[in-house]
N, C-alpha and C. Protein backbone atom coordinates (compact mmCIF):
# COMPACT_ATOMS: atom_id res chain seq x y z
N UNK A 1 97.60 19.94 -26.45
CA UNK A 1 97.16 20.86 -27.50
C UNK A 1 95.69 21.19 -27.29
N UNK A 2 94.92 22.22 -27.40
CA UNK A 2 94.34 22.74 -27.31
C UNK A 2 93.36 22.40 -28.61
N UNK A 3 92.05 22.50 -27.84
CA UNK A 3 91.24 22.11 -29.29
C UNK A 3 89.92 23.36 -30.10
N UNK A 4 90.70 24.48 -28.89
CA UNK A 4 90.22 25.26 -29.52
C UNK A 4 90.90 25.87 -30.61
N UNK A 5 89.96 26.93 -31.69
CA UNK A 5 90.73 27.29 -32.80
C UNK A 5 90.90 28.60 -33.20
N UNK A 6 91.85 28.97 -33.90
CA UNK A 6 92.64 30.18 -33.54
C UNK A 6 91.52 31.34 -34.84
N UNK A 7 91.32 32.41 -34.16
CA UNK A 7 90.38 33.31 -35.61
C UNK A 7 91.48 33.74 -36.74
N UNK A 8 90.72 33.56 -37.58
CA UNK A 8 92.06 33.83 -39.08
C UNK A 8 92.42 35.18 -39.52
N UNK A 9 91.65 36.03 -38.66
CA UNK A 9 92.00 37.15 -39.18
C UNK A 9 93.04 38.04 -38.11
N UNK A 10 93.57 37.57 -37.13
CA UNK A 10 94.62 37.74 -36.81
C UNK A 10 96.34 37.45 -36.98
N UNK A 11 97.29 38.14 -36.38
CA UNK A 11 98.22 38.07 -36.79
C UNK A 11 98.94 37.75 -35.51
N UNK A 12 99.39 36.33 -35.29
CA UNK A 12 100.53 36.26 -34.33
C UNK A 12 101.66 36.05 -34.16
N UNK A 13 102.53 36.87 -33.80
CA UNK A 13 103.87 36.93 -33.58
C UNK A 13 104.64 36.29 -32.37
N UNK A 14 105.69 35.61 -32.48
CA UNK A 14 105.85 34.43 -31.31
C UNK A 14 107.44 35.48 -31.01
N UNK A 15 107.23 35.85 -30.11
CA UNK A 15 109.05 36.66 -29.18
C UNK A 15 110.13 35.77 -28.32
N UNK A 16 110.71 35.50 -29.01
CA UNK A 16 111.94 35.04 -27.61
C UNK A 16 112.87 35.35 -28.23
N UNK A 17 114.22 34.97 -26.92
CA UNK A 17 115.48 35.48 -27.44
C UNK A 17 116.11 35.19 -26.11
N UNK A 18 117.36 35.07 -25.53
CA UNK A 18 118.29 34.42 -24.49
C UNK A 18 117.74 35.90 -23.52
N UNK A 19 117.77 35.37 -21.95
CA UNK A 19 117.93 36.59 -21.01
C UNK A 19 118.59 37.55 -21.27
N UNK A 20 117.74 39.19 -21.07
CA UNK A 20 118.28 40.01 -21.11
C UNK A 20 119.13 40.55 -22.27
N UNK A 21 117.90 39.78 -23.45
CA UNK A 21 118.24 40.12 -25.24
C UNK A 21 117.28 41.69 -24.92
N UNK A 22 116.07 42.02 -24.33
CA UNK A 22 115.64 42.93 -24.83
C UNK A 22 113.75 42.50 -25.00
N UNK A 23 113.77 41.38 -25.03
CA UNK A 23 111.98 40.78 -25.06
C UNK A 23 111.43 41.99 -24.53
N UNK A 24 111.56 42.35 -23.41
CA UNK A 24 110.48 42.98 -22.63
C UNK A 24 109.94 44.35 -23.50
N UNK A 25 111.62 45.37 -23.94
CA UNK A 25 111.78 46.33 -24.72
C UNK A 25 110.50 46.67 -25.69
N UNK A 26 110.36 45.19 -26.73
CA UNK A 26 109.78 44.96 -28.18
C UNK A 26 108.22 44.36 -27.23
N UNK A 27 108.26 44.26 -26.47
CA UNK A 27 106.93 44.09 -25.83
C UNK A 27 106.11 45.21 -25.97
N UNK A 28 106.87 46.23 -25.15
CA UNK A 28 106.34 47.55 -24.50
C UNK A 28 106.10 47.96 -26.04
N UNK A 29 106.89 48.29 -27.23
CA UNK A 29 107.06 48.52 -28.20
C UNK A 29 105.45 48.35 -28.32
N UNK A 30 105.16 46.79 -28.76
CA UNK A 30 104.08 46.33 -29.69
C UNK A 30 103.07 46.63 -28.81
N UNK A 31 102.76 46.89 -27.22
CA UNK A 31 101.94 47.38 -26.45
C UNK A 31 101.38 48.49 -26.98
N UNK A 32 102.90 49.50 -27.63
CA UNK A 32 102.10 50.83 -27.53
C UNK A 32 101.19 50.95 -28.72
N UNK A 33 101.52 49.84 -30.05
CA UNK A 33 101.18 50.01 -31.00
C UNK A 33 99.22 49.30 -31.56
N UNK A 34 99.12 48.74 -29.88
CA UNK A 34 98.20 48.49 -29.64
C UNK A 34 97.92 46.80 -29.95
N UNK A 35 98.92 46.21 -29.79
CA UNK A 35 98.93 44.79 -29.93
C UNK A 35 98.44 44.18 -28.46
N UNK A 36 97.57 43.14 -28.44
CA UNK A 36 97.82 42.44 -27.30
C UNK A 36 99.44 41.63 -27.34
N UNK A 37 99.61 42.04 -25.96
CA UNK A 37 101.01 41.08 -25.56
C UNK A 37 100.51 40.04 -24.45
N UNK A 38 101.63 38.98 -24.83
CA UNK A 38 100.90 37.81 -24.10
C UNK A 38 102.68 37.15 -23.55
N UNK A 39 103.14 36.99 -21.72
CA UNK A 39 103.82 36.74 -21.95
C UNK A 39 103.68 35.21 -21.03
N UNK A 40 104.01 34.32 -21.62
CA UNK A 40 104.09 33.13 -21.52
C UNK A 40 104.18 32.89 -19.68
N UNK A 41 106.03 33.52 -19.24
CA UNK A 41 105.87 33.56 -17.84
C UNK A 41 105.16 33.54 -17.06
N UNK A 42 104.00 34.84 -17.10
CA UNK A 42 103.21 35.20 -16.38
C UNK A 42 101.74 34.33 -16.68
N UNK A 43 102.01 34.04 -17.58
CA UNK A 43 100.59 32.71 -17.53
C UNK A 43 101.08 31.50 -16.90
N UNK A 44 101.98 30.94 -16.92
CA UNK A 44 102.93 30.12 -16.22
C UNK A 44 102.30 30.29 -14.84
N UNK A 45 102.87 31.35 -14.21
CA UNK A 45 102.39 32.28 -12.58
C UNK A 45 100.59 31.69 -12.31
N UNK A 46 100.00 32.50 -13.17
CA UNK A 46 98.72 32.39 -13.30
C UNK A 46 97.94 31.06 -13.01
N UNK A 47 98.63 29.56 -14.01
CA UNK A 47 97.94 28.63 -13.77
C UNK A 47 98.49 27.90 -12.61
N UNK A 48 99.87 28.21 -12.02
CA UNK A 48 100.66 27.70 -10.68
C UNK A 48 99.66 28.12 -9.43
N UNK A 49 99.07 29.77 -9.67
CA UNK A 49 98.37 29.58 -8.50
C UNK A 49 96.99 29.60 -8.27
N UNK A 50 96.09 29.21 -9.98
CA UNK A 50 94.69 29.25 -9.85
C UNK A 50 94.33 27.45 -10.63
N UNK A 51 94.84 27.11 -10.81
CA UNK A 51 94.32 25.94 -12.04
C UNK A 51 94.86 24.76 -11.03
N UNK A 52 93.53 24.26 -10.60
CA UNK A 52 93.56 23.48 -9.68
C UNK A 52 94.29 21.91 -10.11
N UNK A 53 93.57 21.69 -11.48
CA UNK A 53 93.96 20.94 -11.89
C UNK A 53 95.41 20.24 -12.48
N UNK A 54 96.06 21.49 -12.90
CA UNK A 54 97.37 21.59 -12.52
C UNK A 54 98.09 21.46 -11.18
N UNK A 55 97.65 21.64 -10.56
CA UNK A 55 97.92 21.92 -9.04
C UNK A 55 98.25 20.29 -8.63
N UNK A 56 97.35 19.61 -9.03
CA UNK A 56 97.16 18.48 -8.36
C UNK A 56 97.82 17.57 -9.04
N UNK A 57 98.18 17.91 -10.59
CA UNK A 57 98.75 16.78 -11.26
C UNK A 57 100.24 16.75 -11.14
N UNK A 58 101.34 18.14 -10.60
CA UNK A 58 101.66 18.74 -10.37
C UNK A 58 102.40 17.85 -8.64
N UNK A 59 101.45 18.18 -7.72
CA UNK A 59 101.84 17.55 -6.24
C UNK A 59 101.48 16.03 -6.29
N UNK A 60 101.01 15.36 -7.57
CA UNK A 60 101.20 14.29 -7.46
C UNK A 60 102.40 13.93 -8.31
N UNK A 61 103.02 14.23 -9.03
CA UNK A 61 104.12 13.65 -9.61
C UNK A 61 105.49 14.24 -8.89
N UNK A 62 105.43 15.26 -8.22
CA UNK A 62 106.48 15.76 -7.63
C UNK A 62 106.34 15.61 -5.72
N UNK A 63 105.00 15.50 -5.35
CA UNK A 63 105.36 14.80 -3.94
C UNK A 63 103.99 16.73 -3.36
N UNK A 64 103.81 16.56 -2.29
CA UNK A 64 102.84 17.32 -1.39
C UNK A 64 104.05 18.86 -0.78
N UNK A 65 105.13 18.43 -0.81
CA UNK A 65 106.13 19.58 -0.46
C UNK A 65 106.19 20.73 -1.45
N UNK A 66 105.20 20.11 -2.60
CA UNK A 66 105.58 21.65 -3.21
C UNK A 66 104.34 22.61 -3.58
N UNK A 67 103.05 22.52 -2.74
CA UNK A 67 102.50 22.85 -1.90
C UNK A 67 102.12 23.78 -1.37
N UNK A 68 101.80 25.00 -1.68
CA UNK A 68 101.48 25.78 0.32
C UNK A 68 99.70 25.52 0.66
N UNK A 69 100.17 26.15 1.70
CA UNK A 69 99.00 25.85 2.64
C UNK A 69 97.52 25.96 1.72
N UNK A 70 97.69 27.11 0.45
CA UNK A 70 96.38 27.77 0.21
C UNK A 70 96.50 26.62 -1.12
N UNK A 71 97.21 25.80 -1.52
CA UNK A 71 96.62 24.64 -2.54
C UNK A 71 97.70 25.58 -3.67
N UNK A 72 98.42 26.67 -3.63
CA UNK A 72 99.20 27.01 -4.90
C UNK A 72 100.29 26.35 -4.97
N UNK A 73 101.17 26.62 -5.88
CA UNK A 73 102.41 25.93 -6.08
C UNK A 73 103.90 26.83 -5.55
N UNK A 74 103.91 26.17 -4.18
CA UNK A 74 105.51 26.94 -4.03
C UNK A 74 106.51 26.78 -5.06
N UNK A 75 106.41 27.96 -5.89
CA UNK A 75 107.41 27.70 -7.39
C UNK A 75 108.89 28.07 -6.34
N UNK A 76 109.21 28.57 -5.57
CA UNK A 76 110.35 27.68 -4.76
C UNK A 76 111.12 26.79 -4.81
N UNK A 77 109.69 25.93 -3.95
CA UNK A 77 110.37 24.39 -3.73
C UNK A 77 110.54 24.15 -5.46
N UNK A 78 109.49 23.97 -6.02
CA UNK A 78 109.48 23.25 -7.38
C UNK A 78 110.66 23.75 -7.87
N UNK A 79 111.47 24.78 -8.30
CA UNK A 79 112.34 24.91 -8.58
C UNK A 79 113.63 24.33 -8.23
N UNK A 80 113.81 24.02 -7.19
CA UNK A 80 114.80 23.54 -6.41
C UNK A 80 114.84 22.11 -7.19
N UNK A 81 113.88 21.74 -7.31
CA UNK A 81 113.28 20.19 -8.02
C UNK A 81 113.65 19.99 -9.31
N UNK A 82 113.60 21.38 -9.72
CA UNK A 82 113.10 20.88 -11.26
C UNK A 82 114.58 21.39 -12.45
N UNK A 83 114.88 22.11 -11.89
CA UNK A 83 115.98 22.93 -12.46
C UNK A 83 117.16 22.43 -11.85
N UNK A 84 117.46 21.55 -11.37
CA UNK A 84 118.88 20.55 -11.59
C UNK A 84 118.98 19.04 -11.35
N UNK A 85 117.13 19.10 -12.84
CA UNK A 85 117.28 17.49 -12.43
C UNK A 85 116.46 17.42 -14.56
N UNK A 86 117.54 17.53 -15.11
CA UNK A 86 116.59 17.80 -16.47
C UNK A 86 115.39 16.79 -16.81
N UNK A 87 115.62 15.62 -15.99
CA UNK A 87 113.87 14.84 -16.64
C UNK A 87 113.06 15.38 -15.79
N UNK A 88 113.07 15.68 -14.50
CA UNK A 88 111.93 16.23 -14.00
C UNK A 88 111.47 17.88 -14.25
N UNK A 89 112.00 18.60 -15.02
CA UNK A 89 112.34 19.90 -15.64
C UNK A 89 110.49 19.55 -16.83
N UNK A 90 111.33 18.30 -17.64
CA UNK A 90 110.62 18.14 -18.99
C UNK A 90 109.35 17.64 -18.19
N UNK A 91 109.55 16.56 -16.89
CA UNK A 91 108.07 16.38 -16.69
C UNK A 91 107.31 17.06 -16.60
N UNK A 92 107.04 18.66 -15.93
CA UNK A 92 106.95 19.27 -15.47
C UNK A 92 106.02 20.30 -16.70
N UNK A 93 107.09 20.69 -18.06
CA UNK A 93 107.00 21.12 -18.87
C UNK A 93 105.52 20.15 -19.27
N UNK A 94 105.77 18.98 -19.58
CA UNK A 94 104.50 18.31 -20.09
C UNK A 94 103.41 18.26 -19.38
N UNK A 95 103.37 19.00 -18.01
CA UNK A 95 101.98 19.30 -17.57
C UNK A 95 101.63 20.45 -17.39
N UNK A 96 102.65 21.54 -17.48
CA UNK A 96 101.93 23.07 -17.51
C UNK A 96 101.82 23.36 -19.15
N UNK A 97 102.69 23.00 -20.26
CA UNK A 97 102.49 23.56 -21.46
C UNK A 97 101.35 23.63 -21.97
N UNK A 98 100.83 22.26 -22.06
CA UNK A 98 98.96 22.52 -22.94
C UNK A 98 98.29 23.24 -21.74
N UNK A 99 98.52 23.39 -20.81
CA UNK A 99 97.67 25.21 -20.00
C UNK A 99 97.97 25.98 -20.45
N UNK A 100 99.26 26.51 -20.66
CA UNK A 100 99.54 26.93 -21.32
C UNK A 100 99.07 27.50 -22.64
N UNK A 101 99.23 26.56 -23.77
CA UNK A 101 98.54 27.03 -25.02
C UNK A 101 97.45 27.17 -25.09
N UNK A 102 96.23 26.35 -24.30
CA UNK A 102 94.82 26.77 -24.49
C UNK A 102 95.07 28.21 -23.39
N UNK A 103 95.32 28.43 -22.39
CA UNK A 103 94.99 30.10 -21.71
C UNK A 103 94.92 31.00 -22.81
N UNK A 104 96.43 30.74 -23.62
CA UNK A 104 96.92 31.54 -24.54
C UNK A 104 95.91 32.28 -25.52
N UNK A 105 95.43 30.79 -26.29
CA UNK A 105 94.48 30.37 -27.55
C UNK A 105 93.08 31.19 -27.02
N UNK A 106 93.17 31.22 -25.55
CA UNK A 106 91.34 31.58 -25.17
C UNK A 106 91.71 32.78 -25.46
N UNK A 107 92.91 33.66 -24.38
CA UNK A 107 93.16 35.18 -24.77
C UNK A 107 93.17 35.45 -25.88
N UNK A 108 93.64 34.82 -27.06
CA UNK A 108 94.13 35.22 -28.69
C UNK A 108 92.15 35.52 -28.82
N UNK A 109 91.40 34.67 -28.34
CA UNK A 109 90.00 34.52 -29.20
C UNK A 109 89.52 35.45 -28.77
N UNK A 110 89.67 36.07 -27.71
CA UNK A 110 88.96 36.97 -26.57
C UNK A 110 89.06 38.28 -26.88
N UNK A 111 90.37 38.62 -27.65
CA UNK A 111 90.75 40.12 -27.34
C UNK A 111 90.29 40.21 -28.97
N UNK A 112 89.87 41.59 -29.27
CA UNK A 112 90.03 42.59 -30.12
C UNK A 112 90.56 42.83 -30.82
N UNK A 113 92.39 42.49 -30.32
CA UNK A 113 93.42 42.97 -31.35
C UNK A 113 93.91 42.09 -31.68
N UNK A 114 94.21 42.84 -33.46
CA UNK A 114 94.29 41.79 -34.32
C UNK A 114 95.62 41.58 -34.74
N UNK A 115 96.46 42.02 -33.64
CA UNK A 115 97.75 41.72 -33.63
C UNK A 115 98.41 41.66 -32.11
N UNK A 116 98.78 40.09 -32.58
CA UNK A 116 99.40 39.32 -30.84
C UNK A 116 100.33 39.15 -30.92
N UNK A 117 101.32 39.55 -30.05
CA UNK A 117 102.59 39.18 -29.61
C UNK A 117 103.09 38.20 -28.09
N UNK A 118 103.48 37.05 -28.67
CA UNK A 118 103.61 35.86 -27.67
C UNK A 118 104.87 36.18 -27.08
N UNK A 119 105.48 36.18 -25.78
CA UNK A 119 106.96 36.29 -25.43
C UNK A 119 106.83 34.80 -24.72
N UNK A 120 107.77 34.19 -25.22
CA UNK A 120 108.03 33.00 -24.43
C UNK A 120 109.30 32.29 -24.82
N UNK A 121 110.47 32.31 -23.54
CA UNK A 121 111.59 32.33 -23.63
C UNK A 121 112.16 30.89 -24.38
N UNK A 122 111.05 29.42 -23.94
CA UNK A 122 110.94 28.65 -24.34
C UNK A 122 110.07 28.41 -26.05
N UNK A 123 109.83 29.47 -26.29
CA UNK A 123 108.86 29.24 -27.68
C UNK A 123 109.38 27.86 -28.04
N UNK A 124 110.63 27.71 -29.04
CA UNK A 124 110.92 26.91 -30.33
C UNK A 124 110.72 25.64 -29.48
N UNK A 125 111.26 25.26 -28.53
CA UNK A 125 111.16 24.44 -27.73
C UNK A 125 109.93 23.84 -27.63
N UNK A 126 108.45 24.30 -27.56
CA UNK A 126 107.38 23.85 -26.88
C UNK A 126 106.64 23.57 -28.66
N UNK A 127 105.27 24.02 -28.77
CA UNK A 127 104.21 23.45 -29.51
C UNK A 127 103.86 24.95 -29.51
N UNK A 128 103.84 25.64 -28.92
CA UNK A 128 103.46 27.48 -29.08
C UNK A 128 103.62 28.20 -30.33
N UNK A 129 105.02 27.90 -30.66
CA UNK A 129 105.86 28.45 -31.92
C UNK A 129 104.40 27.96 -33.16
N UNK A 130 103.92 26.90 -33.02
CA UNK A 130 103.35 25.92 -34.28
C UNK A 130 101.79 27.42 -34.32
N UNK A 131 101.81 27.99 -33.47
CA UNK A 131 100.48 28.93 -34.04
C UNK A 131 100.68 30.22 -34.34
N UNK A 132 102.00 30.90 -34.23
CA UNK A 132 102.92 31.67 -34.59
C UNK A 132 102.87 31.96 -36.31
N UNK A 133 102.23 33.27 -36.70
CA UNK A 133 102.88 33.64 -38.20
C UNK A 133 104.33 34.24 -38.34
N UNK A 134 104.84 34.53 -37.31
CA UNK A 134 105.97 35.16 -37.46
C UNK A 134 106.50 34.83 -36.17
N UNK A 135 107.83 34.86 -36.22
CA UNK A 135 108.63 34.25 -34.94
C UNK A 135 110.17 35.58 -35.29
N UNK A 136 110.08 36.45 -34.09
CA UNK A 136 111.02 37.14 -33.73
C UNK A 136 111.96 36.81 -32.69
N UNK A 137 113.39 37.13 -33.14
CA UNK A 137 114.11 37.15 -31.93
C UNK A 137 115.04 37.95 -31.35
N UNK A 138 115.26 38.55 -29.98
CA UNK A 138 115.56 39.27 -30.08
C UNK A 138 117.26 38.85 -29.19
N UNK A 139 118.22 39.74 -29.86
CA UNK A 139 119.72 39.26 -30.06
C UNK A 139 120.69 40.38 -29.13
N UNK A 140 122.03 39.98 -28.35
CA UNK A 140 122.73 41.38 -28.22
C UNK A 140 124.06 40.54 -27.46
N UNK A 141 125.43 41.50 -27.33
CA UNK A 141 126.32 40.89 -27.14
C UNK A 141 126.08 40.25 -25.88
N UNK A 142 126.59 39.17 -25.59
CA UNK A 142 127.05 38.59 -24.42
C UNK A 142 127.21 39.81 -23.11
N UNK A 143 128.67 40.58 -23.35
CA UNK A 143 128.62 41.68 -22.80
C UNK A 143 127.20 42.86 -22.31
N UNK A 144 126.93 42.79 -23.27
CA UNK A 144 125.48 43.82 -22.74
C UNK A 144 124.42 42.50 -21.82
N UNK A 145 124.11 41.65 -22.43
CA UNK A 145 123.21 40.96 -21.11
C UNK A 145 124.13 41.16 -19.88
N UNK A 146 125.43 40.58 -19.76
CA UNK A 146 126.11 41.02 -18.41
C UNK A 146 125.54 42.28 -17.79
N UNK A 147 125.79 42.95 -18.51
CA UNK A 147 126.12 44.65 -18.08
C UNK A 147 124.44 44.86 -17.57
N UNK A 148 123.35 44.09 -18.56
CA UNK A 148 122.21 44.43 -18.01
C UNK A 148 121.72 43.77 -16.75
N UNK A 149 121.93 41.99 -16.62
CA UNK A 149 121.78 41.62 -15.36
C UNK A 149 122.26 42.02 -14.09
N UNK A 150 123.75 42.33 -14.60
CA UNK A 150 124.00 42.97 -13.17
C UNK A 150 123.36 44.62 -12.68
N UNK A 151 122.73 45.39 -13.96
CA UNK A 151 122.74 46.57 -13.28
C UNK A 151 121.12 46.69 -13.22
N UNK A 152 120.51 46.37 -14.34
CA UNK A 152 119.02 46.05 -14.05
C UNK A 152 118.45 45.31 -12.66
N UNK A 153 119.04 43.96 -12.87
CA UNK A 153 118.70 43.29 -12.22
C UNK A 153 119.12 42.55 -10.91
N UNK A 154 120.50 43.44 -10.75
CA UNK A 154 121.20 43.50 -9.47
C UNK A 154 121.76 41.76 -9.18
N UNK A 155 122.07 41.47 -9.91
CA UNK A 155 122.64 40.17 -10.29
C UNK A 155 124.08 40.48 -10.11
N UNK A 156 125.02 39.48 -9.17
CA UNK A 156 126.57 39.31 -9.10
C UNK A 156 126.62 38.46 -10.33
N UNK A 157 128.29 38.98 -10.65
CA UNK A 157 128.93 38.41 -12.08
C UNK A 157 128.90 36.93 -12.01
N UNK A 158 128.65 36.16 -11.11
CA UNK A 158 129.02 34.72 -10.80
C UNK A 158 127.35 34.39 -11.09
N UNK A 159 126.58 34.47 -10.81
CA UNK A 159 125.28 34.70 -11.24
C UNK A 159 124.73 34.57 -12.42
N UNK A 160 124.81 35.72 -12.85
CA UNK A 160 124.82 36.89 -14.46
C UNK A 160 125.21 35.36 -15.38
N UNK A 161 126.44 35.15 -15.14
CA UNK A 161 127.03 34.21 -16.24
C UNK A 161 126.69 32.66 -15.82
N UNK A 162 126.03 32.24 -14.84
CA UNK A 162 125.34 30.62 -15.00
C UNK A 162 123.90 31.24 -15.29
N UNK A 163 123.56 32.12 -15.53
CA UNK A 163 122.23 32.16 -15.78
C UNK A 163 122.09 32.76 -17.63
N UNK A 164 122.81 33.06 -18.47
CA UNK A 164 123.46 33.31 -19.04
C UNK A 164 124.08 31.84 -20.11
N UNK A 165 124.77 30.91 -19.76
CA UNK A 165 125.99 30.15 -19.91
C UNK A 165 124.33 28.64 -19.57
N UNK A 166 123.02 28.54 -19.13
CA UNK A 166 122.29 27.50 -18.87
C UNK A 166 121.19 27.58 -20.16
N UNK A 167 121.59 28.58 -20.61
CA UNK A 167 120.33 28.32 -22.24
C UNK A 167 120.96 28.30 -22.87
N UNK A 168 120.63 27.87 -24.49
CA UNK A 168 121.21 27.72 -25.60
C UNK A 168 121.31 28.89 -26.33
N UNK A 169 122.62 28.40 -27.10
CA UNK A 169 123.17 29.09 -27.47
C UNK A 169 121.69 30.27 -28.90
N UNK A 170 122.30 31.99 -28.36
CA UNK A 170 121.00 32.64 -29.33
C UNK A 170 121.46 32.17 -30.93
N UNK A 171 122.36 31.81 -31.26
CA UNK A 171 122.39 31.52 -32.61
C UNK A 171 121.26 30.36 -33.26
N UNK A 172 121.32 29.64 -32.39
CA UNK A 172 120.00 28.11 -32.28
C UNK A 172 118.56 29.17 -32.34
N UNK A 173 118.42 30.40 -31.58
CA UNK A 173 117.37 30.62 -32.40
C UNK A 173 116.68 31.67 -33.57
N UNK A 174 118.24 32.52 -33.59
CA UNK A 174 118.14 33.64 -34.76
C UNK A 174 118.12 32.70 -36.08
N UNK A 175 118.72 31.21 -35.82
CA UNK A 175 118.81 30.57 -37.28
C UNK A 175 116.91 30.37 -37.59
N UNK A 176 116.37 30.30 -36.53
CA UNK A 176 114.41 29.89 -36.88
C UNK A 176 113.90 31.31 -37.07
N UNK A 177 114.82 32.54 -36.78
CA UNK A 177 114.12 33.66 -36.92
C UNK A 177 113.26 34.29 -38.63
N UNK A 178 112.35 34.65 -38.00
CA UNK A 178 112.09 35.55 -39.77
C UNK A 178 112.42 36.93 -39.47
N UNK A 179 112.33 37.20 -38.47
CA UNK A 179 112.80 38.51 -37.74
C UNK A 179 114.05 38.54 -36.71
N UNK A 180 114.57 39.61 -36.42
CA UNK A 180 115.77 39.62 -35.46
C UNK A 180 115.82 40.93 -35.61
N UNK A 181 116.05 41.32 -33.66
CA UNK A 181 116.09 43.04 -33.82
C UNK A 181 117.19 42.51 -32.57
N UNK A 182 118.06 43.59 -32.85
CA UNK A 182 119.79 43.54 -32.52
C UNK A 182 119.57 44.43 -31.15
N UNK A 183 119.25 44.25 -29.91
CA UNK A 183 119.40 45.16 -29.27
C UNK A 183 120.61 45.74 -28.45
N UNK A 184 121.48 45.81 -29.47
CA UNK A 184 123.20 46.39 -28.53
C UNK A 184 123.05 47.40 -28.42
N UNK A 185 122.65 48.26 -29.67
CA UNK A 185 122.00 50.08 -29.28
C UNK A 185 121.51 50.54 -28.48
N UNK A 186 121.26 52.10 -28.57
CA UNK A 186 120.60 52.75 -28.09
C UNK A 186 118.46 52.34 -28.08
N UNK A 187 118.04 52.51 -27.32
CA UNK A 187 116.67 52.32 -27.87
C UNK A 187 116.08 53.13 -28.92
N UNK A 188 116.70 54.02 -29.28
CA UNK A 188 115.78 54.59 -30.86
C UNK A 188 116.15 53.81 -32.22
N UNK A 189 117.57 52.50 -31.66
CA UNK A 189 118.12 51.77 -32.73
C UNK A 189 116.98 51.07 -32.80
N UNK A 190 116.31 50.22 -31.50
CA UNK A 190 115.47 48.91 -31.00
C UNK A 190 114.31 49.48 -31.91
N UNK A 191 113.98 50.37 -31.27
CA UNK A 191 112.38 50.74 -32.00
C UNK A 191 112.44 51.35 -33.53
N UNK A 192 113.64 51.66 -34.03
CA UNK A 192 114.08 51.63 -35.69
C UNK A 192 113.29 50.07 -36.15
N UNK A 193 114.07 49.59 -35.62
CA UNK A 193 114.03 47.71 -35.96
C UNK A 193 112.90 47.13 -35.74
N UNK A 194 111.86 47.63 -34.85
CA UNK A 194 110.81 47.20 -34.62
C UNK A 194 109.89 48.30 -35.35
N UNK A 195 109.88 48.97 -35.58
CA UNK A 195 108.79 49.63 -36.88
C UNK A 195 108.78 48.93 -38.00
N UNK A 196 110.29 48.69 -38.41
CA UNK A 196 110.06 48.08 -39.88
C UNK A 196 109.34 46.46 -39.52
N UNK A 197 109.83 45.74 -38.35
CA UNK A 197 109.40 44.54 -38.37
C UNK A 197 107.58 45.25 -38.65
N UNK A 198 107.45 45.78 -37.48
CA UNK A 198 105.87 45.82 -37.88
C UNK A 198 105.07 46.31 -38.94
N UNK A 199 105.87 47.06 -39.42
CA UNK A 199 105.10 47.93 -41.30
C UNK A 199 105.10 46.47 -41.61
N UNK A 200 105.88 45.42 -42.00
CA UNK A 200 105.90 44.30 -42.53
C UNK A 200 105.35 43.30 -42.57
N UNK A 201 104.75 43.27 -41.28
CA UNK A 201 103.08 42.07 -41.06
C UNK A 201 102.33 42.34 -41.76
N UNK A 202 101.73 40.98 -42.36
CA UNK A 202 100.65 40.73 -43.24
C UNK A 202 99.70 39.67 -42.56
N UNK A 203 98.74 40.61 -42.77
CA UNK A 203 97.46 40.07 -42.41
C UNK A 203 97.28 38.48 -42.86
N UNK A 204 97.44 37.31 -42.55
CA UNK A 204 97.25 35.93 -42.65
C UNK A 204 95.54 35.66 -43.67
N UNK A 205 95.21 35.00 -44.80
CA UNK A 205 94.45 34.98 -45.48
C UNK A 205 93.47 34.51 -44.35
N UNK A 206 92.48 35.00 -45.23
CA UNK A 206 91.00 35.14 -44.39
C UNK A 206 90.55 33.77 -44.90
């Protein structure tokens, strides 16, 4: 946890929802509306190949093979490691997350706008959710993630559905939702659903 502290006159909104619910959609959304977006992944990326200190705590608990030459983290190998072995998954988790939340916490202090949107597929899961005024999620049939992995993302059906069928179930997190935008529609449904979410933020007491 991070010991820096969050300014009160912002408003942060925490995004997740199962692959290929639509996150990215309600991203672009709150982008245009001039929110900083912040997505978890890509800070993930960020401290794998600059945060030395990670780096090292990192190739010492998992071994020098995961490694490259320039001191980053072949998220590769680590994967291979980490994703079909669930304690070394969580070890793993317990040394990138608090990078995690302080990067986060510095960007939240840094920027301007006074409305942040967190995407992080893991939110409820981690300590992230806990600085969150609002926690959205975003929902859609089974069928449509199919239909989107394979055609978005050029994913075979055998694929699509262990990637799909390896997170929990979205009901586990529409039940923590205060928000939920349904993305089975068309996108003028998505961004219906996301106006009203946003007319509806309230500024957190000063």
């Amino acid at each position: 946890m991070s010991n820096l502290t969050l300014p009160k006159h912002k408003i942060i909104v925490g995004l997740t929802g199962n692959i290929a619910t639509g996150k990215s959609a309600v991203m672009r959304l709150a982008g245009e509306h001039g929110a900083l977006t912040l997505d978890a992944d890509e800070v993930v990326h960020d401290i794998l190949d600059n945060d030395t200190a990670v780096q090292e705590a990192i190739a010492n608990t998992f071994g020098p093979s995961v490694l490259l030459e320039d001191g980053r983290i072949d998220r590769a190998a680590l994967g291979k490691i980490v994703f079909n072995e669930p304690q070394a998954l969580r070890n793993l988790e317990q040394i990138v997350h608090p990078a995690v939340h302080q990067n986060i916490i510095l960007q939240i202090g840094q920027s301007e706008s006074t409305i942040i949107l967190i995407e992080a597929i893991k939110l409820l899961e981690g300590k992230l959710h806990t600085v969150c005024h609002q926690i959205w999620v975003t929902r859609c049939s089974r069928e449509r993630q199919l239909e989107r992995l394979r055609i978005c993302r050029g994913m075979d059906m055998v694929t699509a559905v262990m990637r799909i069928d390896a997170q929990s179930p979205q009901e586990e997190k529409v039940a923590k939702a205060d928000v939920v935008i349904d993305t089975d529609g068309l996108m003028d449904d998505t961004r219906r659903q996301f106006e009203r979410a946003w007319s509806r933020l309230l500024l957190p007491e000063k």
